[in-house]
Protein backbone atom coordinates (compact mmCIF):
# COMPACT_ATOMS: atom_id res chain seq x y z
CA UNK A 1 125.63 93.95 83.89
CA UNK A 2 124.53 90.72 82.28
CA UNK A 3 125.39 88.53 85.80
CA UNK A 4 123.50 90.96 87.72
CA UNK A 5 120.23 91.57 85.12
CA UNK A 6 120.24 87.54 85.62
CA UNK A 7 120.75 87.29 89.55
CA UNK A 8 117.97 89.93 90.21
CA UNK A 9 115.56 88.50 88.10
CA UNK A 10 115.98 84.92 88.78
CA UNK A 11 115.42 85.89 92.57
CA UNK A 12 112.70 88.26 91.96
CA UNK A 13 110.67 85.70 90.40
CA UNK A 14 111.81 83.16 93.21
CA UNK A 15 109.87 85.33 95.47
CA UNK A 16 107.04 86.53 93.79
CA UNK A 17 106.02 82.75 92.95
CA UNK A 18 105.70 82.43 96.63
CA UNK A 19 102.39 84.46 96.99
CA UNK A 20 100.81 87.85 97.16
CA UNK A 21 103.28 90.86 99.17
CA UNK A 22 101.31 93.75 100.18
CA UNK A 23 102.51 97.27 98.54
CA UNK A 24 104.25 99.89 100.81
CA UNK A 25 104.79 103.11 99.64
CA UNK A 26 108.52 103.44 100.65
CA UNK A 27 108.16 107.03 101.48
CA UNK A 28 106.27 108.89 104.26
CA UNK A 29 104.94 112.11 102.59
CA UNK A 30 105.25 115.38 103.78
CA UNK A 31 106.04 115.83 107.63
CA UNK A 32 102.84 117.55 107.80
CA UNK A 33 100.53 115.54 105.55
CA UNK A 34 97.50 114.09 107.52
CA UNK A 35 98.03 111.08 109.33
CA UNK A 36 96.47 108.57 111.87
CA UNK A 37 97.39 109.95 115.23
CA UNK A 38 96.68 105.94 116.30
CA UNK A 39 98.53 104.02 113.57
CA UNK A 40 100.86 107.15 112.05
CA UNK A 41 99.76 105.77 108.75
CA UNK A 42 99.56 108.33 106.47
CA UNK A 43 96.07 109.45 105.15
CA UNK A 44 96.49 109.35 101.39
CA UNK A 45 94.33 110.07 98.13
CA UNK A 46 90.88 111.74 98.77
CA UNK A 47 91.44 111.43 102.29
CA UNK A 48 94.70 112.96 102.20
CA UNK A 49 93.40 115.99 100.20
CA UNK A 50 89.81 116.53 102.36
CA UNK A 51 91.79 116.53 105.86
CA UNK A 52 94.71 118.51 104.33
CA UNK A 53 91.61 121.07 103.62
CA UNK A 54 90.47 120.98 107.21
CA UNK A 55 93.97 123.08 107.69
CA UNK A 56 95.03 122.00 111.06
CA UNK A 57 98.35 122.82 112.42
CA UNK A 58 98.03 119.17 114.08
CA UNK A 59 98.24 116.88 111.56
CA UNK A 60 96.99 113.36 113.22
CA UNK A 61 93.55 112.38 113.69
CA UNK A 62 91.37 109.64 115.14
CA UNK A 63 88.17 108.67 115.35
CA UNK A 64 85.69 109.61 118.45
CA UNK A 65 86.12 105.53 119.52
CA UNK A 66 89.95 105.88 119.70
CA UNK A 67 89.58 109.38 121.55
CA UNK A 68 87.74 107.74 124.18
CA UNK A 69 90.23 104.40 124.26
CA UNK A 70 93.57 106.70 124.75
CA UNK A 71 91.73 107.91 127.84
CA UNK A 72 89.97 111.39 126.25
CA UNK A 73 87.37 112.73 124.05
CA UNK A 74 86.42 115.13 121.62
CA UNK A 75 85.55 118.89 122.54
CA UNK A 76 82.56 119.32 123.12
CA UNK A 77 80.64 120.95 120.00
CA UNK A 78 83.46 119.75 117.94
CA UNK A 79 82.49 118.82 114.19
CA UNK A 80 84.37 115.58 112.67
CA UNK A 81 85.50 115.29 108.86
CA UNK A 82 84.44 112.54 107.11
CA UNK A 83 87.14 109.74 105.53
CA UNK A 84 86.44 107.24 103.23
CA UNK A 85 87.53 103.19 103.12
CA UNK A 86 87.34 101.50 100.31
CA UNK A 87 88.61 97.40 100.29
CA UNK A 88 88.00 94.15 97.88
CA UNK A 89 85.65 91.48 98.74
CA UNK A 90 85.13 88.51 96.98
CA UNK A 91 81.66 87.02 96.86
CA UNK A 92 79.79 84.56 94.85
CA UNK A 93 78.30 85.37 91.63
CA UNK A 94 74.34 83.83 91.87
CA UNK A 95 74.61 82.92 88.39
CA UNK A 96 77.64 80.73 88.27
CA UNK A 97 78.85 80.54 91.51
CA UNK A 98 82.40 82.05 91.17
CA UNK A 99 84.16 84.53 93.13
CA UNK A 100 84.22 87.88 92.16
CA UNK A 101 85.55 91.09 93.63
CA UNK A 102 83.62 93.95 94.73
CA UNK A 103 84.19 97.20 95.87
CA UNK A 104 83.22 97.71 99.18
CA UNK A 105 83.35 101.60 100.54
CA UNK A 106 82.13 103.24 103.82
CA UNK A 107 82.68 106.68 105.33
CA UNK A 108 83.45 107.53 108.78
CA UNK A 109 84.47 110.49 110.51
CA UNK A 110 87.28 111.08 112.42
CA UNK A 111 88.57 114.75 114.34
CA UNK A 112 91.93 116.55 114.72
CA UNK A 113 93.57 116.03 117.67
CA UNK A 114 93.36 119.13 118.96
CA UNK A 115 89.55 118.83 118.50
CA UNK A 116 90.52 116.73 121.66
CA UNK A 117 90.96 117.05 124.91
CA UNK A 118 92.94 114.85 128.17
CA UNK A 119 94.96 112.32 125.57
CA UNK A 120 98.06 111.41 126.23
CA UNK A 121 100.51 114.07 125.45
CA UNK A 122 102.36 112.47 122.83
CA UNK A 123 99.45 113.19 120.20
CA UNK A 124 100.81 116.83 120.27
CA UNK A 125 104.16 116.16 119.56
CA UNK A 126 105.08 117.07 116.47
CA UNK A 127 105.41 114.58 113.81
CA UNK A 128 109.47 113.48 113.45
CA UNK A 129 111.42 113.14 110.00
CA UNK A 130 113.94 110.46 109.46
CA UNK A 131 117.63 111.84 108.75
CA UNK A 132 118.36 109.92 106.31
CA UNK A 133 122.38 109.90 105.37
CA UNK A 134 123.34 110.30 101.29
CA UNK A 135 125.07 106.97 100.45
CA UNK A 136 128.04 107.45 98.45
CA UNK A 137 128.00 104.66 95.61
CA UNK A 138 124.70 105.26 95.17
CA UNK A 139 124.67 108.93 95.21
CA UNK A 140 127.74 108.45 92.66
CA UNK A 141 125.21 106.87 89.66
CA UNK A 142 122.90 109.02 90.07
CA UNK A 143 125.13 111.81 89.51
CA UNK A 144 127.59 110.58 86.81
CA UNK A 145 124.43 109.31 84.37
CA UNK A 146 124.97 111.00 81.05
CA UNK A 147 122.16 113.46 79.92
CA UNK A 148 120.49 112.89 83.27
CA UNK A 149 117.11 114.45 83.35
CA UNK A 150 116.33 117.00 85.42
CA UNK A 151 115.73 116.06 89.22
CA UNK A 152 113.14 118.21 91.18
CA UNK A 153 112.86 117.21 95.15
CA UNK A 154 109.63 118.43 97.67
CA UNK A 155 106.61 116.67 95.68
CA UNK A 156 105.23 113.70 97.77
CA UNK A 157 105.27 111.15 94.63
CA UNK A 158 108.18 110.01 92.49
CA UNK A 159 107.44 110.23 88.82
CA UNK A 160 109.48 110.69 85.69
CA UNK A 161 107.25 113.68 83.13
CA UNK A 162 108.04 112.37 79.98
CA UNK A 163 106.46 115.77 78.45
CA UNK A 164 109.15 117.97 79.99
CA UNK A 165 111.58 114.94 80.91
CA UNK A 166 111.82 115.48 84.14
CA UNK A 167 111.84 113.38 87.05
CA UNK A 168 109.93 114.33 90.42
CA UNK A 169 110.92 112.80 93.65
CA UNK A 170 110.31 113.10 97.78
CA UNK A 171 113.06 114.48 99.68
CA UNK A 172 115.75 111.96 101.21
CA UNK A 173 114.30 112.26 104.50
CA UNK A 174 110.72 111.20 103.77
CA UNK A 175 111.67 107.75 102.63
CA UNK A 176 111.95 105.18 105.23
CA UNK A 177 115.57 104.57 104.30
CA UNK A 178 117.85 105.72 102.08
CA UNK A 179 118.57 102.32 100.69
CA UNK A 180 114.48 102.89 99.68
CA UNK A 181 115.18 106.25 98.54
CA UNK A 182 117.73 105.19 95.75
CA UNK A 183 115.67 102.27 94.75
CA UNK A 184 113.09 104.77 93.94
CA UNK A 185 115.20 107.17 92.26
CA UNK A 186 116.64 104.17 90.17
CA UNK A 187 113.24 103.24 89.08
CA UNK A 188 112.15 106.63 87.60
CA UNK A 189 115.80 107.56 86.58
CA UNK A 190 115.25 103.73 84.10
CA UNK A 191 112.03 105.52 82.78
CA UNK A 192 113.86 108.17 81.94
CA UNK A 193 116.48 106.34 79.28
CA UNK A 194 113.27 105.62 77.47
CA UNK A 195 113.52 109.39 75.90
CA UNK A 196 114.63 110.20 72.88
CA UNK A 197 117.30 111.62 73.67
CA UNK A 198 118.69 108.69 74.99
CA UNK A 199 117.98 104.72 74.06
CA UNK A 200 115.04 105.83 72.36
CA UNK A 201 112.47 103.40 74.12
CA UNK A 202 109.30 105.39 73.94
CA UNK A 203 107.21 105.45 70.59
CA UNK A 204 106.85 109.07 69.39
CA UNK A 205 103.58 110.23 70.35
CA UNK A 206 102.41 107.77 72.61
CA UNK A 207 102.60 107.77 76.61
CA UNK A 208 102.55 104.89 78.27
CA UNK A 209 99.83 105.70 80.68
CA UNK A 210 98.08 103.18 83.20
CA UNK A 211 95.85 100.76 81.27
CA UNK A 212 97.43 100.88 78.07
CA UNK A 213 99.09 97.80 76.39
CA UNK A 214 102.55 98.72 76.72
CA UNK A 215 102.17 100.20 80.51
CA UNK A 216 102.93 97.33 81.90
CA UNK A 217 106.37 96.35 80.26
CA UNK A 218 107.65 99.84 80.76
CA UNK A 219 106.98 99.41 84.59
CA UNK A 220 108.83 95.98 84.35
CA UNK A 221 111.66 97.57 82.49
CA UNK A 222 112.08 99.61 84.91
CA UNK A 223 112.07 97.73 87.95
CA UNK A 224 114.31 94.89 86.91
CA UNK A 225 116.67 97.89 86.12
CA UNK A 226 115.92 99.43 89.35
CA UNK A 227 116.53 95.90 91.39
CA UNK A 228 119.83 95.66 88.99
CA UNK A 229 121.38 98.95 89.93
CA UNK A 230 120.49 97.89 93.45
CA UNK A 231 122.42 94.85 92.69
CA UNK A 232 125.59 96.66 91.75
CA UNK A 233 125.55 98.97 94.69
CA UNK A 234 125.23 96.86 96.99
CA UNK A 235 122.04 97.56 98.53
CA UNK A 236 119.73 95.23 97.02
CA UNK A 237 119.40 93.23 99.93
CA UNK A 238 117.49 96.04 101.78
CA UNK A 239 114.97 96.84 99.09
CA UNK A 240 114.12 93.69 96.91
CA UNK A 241 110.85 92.64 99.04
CA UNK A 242 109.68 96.54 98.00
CA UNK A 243 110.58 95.60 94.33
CA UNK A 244 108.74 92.36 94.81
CA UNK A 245 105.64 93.79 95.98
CA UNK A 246 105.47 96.04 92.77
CA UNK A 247 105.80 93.59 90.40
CA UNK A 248 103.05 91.75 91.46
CA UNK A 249 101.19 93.58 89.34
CA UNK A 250 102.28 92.10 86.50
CA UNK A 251 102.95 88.68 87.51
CA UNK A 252 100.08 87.08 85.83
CA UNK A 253 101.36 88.64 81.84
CA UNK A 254 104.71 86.82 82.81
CA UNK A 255 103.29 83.74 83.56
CA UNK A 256 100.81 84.13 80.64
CA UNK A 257 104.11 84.91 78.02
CA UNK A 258 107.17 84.38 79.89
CA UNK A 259 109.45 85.81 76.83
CA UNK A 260 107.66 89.04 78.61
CA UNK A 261 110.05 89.19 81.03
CA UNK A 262 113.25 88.29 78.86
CA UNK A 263 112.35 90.92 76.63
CA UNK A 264 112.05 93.37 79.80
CA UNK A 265 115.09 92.08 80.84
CA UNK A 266 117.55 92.93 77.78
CA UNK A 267 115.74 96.48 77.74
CA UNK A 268 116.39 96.79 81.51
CA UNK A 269 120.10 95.70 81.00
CA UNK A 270 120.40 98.41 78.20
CA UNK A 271 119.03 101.41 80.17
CA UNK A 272 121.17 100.16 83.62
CA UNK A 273 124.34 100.38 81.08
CA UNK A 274 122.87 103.80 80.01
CA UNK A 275 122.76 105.12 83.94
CA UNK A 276 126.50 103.34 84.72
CA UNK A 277 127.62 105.43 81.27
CA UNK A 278 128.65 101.86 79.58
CA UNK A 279 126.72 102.41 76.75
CA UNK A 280 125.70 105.50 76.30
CA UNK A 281 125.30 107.26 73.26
């Protein structure tokens, strides 16, 4: 593992240093999660909750504007449901002149398409999954790592629960390939060798949640071990601008301490060896 722990973080770091890569969520969500009937974006947080509430059988929606662009409009009497948008900007501080960001929200409302009437009749088609094939090699880790956790499909967010070690993924076909899908289950399966059961990675007592000290290295660990066991199956090629985009995150503590990221390294190359079965226990 040592020549592909180096190759996959060499380029990583090759292509992070080239600028900022917007984050995509390599998964869909739920066939019937709310989405933008315009852009088939998924709605997601606080929007995805307040328009799953609205309990349409429909699940896209637009805005009266769009309604009226596609050649429609909304029924008459019709009440909208509000979404919010919340974005960056960077303005001047008065004091010192430097940039700061800001958050900058608004609310708007948009309507169910079938709050609609004379669009085009595509809007009420319903919403196709992908059918996204198992691949082998990759299936093949997942299945041969010794004292895998316990895998749990149908939630529409991977995570590994440390608390009942357990790791919680989309289905297959809600990724938007299954190259993506494997990446993903790499990433949370590398969290997993932190148990004790296993290498032993996580201090007893302690979770590593967002905004604590060690939350960052943990996510490191366990993307350069993700992008590694991409590496050996051969499907790295497909996924690494994903795995960029996540670790730009923490792109600023490398440069700050770059022995950061050799010390991620040798604990990534120890929990990939744990999935293969090299070294396990």
């Amino acid at each position: 593992m040592n020549q592909s722990i180096e190759i996959v973080t060499d380029r990583i770091l090759a292509l992070m240093e080239q600028g900022e890569i917007p984050w995509a969520r390599p998964w869909r969500g739920d066939a019937h999660a709310p989405r933008n009937a315009v852009s088939d974006r998924s709605y997601s947080g606080i929007n995805a909750f307040l328009l799953t509430m609205a309990n349409y059988s429909n699940n896209r929606f637009l805005t009266f504007k769009h309604a009226l662009e596609l050649g429609g409009n909304v029924k008459k009497g019709e009440h909208g449901w509000p979404v919010i948008y919340v974005k960056q900007l960077s303005v001047e501080d008065k004091d010192n002149g430097e940039l700061k960001d800001i958050p900058f929200c608004k609310h708007y409302t948009v309507f169910n398409v079938s709050q609609c009437e004379n669009l085009p009749e595509k809007f009420n088609e319903p919403v196709q999954v992908a059918d996204n094939p198992v691949i082998p090699t990759c299936a093949e880790v997942v299945d041969h790592m010794p004292l895998r956790p316990n895998i749990v499909h149908g939630f529409n967010q991977a995570a590994y629960c440390r608390g009942i070690d357990q790791v919680e993924m989309p289905s297959l076909d809600q990724f938007n390939s299954s190259e993506e899908y494997y990446d993903t289950m790499y990433h949370e399966l590398a969290h997993a060798t932190g148990h004790q059961s296993r290498i032993g990675r996580f201090q007893p007592g302690v979770m590593n949640k967002f905004g604590w000290k060690e939350y960052g290295k943990e996510e490191l660990i366990a993307e350069i071990t993700a992008a590694a066991l991409c590496h050996e199956t051969r499907i790295f090629d497909k996924v690494e601008r994903n795995t960029t985009a996540y670790l730009q995150g923490w792109i600023k503590k490398i440069r700050e301490d770059k022995s950061s990221l050799i010390s991620a390294a040798r604990q990534a190359e120890k929990a990939a060896d744990w999935i293969l079965g090299v070294s396990a226990k």
